[in-house]
C-alpha atoms as a PDB file:
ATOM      1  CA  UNK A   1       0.000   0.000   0.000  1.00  0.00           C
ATOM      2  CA  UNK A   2       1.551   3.623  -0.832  1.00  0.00           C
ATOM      3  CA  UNK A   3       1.073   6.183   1.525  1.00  0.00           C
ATOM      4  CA  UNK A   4      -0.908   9.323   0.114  1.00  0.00           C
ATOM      5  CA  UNK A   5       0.697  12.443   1.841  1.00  0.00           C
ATOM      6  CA  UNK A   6      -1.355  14.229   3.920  1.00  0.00           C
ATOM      7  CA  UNK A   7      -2.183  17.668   1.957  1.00  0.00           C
ATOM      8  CA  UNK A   8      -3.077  15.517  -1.292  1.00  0.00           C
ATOM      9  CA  UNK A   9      -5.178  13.632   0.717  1.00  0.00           C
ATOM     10  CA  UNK A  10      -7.186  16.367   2.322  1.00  0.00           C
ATOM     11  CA  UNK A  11      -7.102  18.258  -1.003  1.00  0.00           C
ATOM     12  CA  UNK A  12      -8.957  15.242  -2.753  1.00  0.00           C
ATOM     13  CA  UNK A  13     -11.014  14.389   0.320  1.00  0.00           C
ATOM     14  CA  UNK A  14     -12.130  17.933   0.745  1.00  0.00           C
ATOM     15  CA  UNK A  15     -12.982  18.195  -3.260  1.00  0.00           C
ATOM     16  CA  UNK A  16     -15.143  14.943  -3.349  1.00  0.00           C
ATOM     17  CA  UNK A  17     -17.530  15.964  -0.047  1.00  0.00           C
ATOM     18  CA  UNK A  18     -18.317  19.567  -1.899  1.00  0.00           C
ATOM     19  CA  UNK A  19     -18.869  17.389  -5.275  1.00  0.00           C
ATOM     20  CA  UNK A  20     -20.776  15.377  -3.170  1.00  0.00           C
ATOM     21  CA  UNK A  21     -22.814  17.668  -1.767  1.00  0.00           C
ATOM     22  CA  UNK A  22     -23.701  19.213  -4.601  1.00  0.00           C
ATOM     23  CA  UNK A  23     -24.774  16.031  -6.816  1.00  0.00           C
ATOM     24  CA  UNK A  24     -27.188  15.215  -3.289  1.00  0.00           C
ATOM     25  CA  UNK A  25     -28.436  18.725  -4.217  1.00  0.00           C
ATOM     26  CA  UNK A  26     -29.332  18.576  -7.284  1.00  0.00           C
ATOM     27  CA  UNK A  27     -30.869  14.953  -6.487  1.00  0.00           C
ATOM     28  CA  UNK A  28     -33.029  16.845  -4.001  1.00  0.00           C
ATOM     29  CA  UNK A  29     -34.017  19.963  -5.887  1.00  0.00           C
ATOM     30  CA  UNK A  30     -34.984  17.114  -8.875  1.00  0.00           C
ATOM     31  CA  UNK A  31     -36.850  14.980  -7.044  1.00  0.00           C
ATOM     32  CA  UNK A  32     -39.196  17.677  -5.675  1.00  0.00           C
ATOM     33  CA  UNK A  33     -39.183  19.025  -9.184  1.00  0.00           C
ATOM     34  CA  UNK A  34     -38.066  22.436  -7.891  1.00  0.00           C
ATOM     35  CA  UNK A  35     -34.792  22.014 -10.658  1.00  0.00           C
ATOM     36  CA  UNK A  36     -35.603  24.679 -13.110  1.00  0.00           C
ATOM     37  CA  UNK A  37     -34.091  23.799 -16.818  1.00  0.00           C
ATOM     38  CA  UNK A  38     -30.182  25.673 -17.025  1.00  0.00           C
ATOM     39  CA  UNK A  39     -27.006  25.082 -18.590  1.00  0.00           C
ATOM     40  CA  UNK A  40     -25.242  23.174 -15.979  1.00  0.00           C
ATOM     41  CA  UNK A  41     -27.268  20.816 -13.506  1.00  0.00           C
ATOM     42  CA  UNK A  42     -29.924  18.198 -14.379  1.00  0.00           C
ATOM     43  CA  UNK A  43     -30.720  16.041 -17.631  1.00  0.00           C
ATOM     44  CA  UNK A  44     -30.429  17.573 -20.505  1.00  0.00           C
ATOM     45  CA  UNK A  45     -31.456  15.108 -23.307  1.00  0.00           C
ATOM     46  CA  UNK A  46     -32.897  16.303 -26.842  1.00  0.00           C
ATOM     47  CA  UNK A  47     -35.899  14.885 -25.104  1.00  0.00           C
ATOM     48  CA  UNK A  48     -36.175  16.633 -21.686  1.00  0.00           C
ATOM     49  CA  UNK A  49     -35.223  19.754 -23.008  1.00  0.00           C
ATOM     50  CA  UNK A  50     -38.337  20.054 -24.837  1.00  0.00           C
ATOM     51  CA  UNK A  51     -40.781  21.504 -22.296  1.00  0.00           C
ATOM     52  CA  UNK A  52     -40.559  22.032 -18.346  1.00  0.00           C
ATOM     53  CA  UNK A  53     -42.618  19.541 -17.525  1.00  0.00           C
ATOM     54  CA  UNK A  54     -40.287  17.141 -19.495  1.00  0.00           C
ATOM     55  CA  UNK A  55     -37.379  18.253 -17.888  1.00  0.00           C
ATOM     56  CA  UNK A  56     -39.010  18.112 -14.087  1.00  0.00           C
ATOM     57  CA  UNK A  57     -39.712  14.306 -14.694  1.00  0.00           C
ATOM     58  CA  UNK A  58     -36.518  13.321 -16.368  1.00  0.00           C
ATOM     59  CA  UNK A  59     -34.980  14.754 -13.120  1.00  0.00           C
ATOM     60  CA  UNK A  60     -36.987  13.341 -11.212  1.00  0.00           C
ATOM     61  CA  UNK A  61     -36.095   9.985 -12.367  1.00  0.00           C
ATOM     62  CA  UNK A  62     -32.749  10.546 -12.535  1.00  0.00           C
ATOM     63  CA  UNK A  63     -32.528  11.606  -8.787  1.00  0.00           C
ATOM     64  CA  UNK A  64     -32.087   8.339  -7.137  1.00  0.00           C
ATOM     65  CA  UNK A  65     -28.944   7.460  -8.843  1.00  0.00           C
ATOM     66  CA  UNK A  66     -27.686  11.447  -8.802  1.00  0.00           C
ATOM     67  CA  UNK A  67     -27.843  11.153  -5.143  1.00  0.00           C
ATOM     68  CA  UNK A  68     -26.305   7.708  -4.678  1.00  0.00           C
ATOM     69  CA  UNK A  69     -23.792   9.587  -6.600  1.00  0.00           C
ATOM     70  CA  UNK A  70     -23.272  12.244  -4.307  1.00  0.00           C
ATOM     71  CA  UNK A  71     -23.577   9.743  -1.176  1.00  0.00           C
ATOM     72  CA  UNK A  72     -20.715   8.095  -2.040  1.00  0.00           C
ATOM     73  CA  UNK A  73     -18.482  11.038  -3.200  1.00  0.00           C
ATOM     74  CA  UNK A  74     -19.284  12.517   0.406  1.00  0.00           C
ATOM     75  CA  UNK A  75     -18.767   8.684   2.258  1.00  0.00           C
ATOM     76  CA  UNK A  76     -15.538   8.521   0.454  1.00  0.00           C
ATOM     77  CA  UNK A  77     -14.408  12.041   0.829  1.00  0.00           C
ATOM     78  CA  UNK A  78     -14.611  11.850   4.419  1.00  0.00           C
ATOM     79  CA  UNK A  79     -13.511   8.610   4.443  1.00  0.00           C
ATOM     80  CA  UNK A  80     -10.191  10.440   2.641  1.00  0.00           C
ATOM     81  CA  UNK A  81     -10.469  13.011   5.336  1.00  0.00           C
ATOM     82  CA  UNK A  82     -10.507  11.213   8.353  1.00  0.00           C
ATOM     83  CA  UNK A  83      -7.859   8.646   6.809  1.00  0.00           C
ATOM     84  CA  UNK A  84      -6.875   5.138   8.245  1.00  0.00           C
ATOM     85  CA  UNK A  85      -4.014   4.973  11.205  1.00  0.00           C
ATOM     86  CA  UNK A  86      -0.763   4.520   9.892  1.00  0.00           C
ATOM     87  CA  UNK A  87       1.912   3.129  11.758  1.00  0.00           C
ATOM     88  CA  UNK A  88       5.630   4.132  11.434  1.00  0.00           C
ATOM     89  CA  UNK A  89       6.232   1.598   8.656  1.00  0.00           C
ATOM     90  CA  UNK A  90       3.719   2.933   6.824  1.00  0.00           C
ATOM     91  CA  UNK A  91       1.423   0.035   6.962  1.00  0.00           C
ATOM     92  CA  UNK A  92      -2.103   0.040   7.925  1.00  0.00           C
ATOM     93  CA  UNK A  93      -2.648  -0.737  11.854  1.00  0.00           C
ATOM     94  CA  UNK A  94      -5.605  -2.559  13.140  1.00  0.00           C
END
């Protein structure tokens, strides 16, 4: 096992909890249909670009896997965070 140094680490961690976060957002706001069509967040297909209505159900849909998404870049970023305890050989301690 390599050891990550500790600024990467938090860097990375830090990064994937705010991506995170923000994909559970977006999984939220489309799933109560309150995710208004733009040029950045949601589904945009030929097909749910067509009307709002279209769009509100394609994100709805779409917001159980967006937010499994997001659950596991936050689980993972704070699993990066809190990081395992390393002994002085740099191998993984129990």
């Amino acid at each position: 096992m390599v050891a990550v140094p500790l600024p990467v680490r938090l860097t990375i961690g830090v990064l994937l909890i705010v991506l995170g976060a923000a994909l559970l957002t977006i999984a939220v706001l489309g799933l109560r249909r309150k995710l208004r069509r733009n040029r950045w967040a949601g589904v945009r297909t030929a097909a749910s670009l067509r009307s709002e209505a279209a769009f509100a159900v394609a994100n709805q849909v779409a917001a159980a896997p967006l937010g499994a998404a997001g659950g596991v870049g936050v689980v993972g970023g704070g699993a990066l965070v809190a990081g395992a305890p390393v002994s002085s050989a740099g191998r993984w301690r129990p």
